[in-house]
Structure formats: C-alpha cells, structure tokens
N, C-alpha and C. Protein backbone atom coordinates (compact mmCIF):
# COMPACT_ATOMS: atom_id res chain seq x y z
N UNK A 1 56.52 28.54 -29.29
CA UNK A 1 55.14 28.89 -29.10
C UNK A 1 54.23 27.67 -29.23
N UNK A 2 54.69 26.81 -30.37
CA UNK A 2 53.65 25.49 -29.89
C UNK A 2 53.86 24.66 -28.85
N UNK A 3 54.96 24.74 -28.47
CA UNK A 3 55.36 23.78 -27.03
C UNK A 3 54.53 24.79 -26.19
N UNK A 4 54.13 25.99 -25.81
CA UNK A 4 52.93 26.39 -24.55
C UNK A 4 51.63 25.81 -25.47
N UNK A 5 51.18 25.94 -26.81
CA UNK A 5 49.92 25.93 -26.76
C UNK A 5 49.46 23.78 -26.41
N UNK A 6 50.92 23.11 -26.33
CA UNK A 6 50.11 21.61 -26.55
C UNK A 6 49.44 21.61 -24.80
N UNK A 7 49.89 22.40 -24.11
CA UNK A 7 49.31 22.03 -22.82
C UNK A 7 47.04 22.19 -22.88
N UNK A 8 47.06 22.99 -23.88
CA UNK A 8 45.79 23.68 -23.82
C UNK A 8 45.21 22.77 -24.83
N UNK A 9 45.73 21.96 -25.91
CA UNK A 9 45.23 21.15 -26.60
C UNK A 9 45.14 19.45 -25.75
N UNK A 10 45.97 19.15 -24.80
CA UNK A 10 45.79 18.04 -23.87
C UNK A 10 44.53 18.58 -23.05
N UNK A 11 44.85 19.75 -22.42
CA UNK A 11 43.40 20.02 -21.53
C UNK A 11 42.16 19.49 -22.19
N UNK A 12 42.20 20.36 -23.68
CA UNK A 12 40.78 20.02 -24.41
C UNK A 12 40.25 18.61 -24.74
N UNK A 13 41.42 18.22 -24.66
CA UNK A 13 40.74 16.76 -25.00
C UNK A 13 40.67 15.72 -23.74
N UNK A 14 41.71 16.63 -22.48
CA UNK A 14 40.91 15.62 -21.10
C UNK A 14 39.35 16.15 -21.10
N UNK A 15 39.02 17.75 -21.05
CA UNK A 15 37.98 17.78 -20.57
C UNK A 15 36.86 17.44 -21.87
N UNK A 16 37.34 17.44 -22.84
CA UNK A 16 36.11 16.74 -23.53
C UNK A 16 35.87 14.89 -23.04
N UNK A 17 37.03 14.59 -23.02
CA UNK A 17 36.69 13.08 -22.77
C UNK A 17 36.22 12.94 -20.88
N UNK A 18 36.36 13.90 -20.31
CA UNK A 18 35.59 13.86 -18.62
C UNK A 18 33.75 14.16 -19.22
N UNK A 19 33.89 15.15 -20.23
CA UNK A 19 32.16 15.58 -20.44
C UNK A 19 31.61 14.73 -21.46
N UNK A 20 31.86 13.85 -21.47
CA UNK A 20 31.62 12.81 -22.44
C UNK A 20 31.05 11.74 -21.53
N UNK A 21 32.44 11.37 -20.95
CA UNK A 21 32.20 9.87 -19.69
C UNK A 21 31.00 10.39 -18.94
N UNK A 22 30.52 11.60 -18.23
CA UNK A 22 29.51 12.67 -17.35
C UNK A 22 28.44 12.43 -18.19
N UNK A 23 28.11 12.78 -19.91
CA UNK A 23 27.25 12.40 -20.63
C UNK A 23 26.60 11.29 -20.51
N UNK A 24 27.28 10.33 -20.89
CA UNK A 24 27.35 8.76 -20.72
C UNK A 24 26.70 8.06 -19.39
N UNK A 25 27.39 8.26 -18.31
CA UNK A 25 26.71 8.22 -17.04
C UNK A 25 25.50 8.60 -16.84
N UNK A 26 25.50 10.17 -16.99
CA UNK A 26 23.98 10.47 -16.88
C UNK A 26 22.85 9.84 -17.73
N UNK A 27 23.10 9.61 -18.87
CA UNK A 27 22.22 8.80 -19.91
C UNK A 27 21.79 7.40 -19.71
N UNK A 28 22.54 6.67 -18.97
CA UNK A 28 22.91 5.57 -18.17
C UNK A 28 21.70 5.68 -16.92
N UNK A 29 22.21 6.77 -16.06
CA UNK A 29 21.17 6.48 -14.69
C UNK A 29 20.22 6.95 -14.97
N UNK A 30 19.62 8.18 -16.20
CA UNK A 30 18.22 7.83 -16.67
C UNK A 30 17.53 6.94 -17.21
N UNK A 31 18.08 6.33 -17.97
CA UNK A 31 17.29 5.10 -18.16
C UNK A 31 17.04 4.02 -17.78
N UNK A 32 17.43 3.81 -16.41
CA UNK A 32 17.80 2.83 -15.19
C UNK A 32 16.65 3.61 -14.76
N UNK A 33 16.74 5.17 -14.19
CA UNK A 33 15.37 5.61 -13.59
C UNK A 33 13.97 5.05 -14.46
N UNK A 34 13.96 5.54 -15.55
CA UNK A 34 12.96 5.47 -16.45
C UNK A 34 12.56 3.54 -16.21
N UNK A 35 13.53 2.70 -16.48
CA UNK A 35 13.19 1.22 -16.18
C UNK A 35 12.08 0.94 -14.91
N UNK A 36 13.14 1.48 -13.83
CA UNK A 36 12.40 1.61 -12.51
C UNK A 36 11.19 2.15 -12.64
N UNK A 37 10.98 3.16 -12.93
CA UNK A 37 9.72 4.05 -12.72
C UNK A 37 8.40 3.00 -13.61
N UNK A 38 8.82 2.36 -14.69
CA UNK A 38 7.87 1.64 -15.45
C UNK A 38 7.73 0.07 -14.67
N UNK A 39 8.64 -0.17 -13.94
CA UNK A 39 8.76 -1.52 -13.02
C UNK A 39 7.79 -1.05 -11.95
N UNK A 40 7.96 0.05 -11.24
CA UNK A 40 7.02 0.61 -9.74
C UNK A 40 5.62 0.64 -10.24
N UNK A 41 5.28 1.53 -12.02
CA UNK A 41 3.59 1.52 -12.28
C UNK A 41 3.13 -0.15 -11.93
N UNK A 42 3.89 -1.22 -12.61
CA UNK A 42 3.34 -2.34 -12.55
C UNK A 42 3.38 -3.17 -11.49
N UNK A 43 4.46 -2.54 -10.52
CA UNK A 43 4.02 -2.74 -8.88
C UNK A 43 2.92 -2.49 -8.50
N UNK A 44 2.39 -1.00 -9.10
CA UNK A 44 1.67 -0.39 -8.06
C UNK A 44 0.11 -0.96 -8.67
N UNK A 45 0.00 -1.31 -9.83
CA UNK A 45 -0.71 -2.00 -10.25
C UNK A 45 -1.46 -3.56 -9.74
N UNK A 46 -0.32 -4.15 -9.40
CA UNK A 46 -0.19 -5.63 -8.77
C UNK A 46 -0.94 -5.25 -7.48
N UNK A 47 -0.65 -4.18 -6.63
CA UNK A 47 -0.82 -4.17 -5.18
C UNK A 47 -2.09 -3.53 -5.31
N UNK A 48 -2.86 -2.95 -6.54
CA UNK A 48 -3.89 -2.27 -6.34
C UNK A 48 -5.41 -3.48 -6.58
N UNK A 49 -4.09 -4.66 -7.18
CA UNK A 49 -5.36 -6.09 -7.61
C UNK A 49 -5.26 -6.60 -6.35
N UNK A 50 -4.30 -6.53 -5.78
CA UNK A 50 -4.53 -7.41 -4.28
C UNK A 50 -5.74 -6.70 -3.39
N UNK A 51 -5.19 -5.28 -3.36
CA UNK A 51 -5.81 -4.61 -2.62
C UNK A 51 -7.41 -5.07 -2.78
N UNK A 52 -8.03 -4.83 -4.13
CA UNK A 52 -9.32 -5.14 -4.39
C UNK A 52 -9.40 -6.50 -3.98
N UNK A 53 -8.36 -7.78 -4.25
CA UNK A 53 -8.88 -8.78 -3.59
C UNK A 53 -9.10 -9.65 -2.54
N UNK A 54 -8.39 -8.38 -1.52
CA UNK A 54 -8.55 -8.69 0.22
C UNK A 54 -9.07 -7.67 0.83
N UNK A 55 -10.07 -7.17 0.24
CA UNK A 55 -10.86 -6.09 0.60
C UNK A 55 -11.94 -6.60 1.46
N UNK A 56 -11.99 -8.27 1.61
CA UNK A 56 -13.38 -8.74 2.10
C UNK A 56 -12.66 -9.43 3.46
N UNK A 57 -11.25 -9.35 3.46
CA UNK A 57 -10.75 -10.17 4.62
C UNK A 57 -10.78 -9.43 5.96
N UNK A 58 -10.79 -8.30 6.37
CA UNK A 58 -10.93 -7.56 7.76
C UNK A 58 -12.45 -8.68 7.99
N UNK A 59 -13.74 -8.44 7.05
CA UNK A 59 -14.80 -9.18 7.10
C UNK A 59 -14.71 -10.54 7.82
N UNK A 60 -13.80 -11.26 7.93
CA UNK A 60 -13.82 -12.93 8.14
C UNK A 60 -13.66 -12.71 9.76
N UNK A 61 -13.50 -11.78 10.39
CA UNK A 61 -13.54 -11.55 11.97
C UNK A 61 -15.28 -11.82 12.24
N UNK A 62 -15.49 -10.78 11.56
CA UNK A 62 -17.35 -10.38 11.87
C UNK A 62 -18.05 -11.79 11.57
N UNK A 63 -17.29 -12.61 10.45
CA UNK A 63 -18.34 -13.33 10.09
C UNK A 63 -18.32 -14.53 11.27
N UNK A 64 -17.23 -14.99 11.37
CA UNK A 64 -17.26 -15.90 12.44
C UNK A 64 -17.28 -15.59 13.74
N UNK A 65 -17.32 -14.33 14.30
CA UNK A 65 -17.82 -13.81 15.35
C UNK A 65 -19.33 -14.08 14.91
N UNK A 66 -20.00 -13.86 14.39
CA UNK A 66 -21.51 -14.17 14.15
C UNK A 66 -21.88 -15.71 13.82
N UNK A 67 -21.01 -16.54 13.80
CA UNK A 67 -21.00 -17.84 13.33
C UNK A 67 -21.03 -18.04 14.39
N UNK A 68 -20.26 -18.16 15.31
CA UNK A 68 -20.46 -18.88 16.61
C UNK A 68 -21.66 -18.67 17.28
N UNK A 69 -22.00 -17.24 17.34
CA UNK A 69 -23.08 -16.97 17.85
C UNK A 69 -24.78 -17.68 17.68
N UNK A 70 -24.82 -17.96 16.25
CA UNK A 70 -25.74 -19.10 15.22
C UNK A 70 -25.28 -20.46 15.92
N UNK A 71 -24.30 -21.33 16.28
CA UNK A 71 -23.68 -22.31 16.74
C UNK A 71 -24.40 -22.28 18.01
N UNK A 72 -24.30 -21.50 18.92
CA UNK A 72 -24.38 -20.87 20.25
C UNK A 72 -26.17 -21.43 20.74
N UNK A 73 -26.68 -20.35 19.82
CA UNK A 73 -28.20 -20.13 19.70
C UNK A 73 -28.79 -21.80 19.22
N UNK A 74 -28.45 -22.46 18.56
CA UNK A 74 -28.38 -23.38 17.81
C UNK A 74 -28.51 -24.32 18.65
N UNK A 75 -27.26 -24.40 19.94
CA UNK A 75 -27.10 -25.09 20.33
C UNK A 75 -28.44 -25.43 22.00
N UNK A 76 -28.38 -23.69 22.27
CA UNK A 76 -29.30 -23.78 23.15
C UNK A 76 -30.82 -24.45 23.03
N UNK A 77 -31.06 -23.97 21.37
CA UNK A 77 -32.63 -24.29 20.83
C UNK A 77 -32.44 -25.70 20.95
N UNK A 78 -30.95 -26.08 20.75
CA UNK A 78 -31.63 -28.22 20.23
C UNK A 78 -31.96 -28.45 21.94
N UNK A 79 -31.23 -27.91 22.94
CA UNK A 79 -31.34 -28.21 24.30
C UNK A 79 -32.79 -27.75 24.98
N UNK A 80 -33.29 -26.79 24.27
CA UNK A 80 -34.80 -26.72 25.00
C UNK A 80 -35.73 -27.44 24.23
N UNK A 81 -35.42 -27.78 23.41
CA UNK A 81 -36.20 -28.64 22.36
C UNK A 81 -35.98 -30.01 22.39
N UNK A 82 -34.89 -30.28 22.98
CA UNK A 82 -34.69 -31.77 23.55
C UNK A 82 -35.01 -31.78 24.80
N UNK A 83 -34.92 -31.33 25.59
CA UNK A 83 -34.36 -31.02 27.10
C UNK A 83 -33.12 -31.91 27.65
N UNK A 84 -32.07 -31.40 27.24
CA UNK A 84 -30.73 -31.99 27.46
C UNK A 84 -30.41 -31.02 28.38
C-alpha cells in the first residue's frame, strides 16, 4: 500500500514545485511591468517638456514668411527713395 501511495506523494511535490516556479515568474513579470510603467510616466513626462518647448516652432514658417515680405517692402522703399 505505500508503494501506490509514493506515486501521489511525487505528484505533490512536482506540482507544488511547477506552482511555485508559475509564482515566481509571475512575480517576476510584474515587477518588470510595474518598472516599465514608472519608466513610460517619466517618458511621458519628458515628451510633455518638449512638447511645451516646440510649441512655438510650426510659428518659424509665418515668421519668415513675413520677414521676407519686410525685406521685400524694404527693399522697394530704399528704390523709390533712391531711385535705383
């Protein structure tokens, strides 16, 4: 009778040592998530300072589109004012 029950005492201790290693793992790729997730806030942080500090760059089209135009005007006034 103990030679059937050692089969059920090997089981117990594969499947405790499979729900163990499963424990382990999982405890493992949460706190790898949890790392990540605190690495992405301070991504998202970084990209939200950029963001604020190229908020004026679409602007640098308009401005020198209007710069030339001052250049332009500029240039015509020295010519009627010289007569070149």
């Amino acid at each position: 009778m103990a030679v059937a029950l050692t089969g059920w005492y090997v089981g117990y201790v594969v499947a405790s040592a499979v729900i163990v290693v499963v424990v382990m793992l999982v405890g493992w790729i949460l706190s790898l998530a949890r790392r990540i997730g605190v690495q992405a806030q301070g991504i998202l942080a970084e990209v939200q300072e950029i963001k604020v500090n190229t908020a004026a760059v679409p602007a640098v089209g308009k401005v020198n589109d209007n710069l030339v135009l001052i250049v332009d005007h500029a240039v015509a006034a020295r010519k009627a004012l010289v007569g070149e």
